[in-house]
Protein backbone atom coordinates (compact mmCIF):
# COMPACT_ATOMS: atom_id res chain seq x y z
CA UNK A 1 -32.97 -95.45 -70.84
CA UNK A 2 -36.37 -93.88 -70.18
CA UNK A 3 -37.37 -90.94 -72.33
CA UNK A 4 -39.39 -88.07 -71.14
CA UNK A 5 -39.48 -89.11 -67.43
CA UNK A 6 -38.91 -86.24 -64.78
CA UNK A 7 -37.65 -86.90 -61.53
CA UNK A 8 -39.10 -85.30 -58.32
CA UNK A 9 -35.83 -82.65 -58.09
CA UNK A 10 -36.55 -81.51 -61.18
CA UNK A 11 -40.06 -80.09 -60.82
CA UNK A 12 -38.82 -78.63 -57.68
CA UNK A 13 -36.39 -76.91 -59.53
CA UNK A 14 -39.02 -75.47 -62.33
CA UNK A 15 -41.52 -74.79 -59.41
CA UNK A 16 -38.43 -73.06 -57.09
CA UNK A 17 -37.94 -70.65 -60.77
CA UNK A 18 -41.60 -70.42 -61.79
CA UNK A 19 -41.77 -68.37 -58.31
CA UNK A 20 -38.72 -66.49 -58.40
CA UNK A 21 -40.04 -65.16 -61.49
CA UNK A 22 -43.25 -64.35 -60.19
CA UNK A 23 -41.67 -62.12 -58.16
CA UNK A 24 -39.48 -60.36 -60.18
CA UNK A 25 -42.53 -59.04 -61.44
CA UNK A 26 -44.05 -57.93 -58.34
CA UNK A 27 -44.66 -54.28 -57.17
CA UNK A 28 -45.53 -53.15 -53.29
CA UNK A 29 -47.75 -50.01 -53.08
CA UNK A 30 -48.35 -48.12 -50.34
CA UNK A 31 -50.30 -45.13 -49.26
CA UNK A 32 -53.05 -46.11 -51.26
CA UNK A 33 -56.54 -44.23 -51.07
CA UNK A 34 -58.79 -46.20 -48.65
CA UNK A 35 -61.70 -45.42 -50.69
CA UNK A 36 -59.59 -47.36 -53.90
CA UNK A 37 -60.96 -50.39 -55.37
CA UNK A 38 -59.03 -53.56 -56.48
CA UNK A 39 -60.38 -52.44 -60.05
CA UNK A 40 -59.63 -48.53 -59.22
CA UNK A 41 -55.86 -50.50 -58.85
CA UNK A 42 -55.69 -52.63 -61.91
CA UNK A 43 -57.31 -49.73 -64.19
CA UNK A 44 -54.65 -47.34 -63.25
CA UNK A 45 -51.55 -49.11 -63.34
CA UNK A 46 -53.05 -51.70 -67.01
CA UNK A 47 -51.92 -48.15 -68.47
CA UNK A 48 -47.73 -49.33 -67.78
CA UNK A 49 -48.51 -53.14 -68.40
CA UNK A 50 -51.26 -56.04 -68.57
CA UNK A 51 -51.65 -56.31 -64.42
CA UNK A 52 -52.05 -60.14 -63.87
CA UNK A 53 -53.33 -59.75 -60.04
CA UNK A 54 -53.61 -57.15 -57.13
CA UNK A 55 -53.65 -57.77 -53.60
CA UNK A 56 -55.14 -55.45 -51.30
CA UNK A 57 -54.91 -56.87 -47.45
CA UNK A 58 -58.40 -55.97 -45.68
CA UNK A 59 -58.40 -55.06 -42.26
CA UNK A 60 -61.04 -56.95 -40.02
CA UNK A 61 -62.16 -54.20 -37.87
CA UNK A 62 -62.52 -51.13 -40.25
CA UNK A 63 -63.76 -53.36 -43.16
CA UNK A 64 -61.73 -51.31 -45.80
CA UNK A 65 -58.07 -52.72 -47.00
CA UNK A 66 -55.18 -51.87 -44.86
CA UNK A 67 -53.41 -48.69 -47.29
CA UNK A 68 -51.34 -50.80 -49.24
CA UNK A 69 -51.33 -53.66 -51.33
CA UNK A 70 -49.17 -55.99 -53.96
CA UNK A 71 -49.73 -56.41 -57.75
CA UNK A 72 -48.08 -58.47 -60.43
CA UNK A 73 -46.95 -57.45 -63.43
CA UNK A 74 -46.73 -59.20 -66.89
CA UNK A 75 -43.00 -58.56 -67.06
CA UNK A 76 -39.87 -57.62 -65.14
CA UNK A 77 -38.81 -54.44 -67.25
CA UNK A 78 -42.77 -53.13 -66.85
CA UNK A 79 -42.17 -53.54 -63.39
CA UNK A 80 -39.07 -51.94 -63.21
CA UNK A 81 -40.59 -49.12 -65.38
CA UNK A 82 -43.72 -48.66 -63.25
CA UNK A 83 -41.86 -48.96 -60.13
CA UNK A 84 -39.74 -45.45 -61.16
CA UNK A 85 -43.09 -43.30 -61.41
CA UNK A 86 -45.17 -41.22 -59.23
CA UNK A 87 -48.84 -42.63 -59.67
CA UNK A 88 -51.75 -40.71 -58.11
CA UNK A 89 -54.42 -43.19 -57.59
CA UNK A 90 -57.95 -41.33 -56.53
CA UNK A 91 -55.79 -37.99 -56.18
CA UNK A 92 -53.42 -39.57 -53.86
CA UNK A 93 -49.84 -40.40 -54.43
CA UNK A 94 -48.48 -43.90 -54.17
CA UNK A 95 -45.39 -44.77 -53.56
CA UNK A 96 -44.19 -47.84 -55.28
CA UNK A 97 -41.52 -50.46 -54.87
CA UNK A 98 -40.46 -53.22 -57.23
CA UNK A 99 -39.33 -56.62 -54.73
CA UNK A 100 -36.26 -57.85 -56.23
């Protein structure tokens, strides 16, 4: 018997649920400001929960982000929570969407 060994299937499995619960956590945005910042982002929604990363897609040509973006959450019932609210980023409302 071999103690402590892991086979190949196995870390598949904790990658496959370290994923799933990444995103859980996750929030889509859209109709964000194009002036808005990655930072102007994180600031605003750090207020509902400790904001591990935002993603803001650029778009070539106009050399701005594309309007909407993705951020993860430090937990599943912050993103829940978040995902219920109206948020004005910049004087703009956002609409938000928690991925399930």
């Amino acid at each position: 018997m071999v103690v402590g060994s892991a086979s190949a299937d196995d870390c598949a499995v904790k990658a496959l649920t370290s994923l799933a619960a990444k995103w859980r956590k996750r929030i889509f945005i859209g109709c964000i400001p194009i002036e808005s910042t990655v930072d102007n982002v994180q600031l605003h929604f750090s207020q509902f929960s400790y904001v591990l990363d935002v993603y803001l897609p650029k778009d070539e040509r106009k050399m701005c982000h594309r309007g909407f973006g993705f951020m993860t959450l430090s937990d599943e019932i912050s993103a829940e929570y978040t995902s219920q609210k109206v948020h004005r980023i910049r004087g703009q409302t956002c609409v938000c969407y928690h991925e399930i």
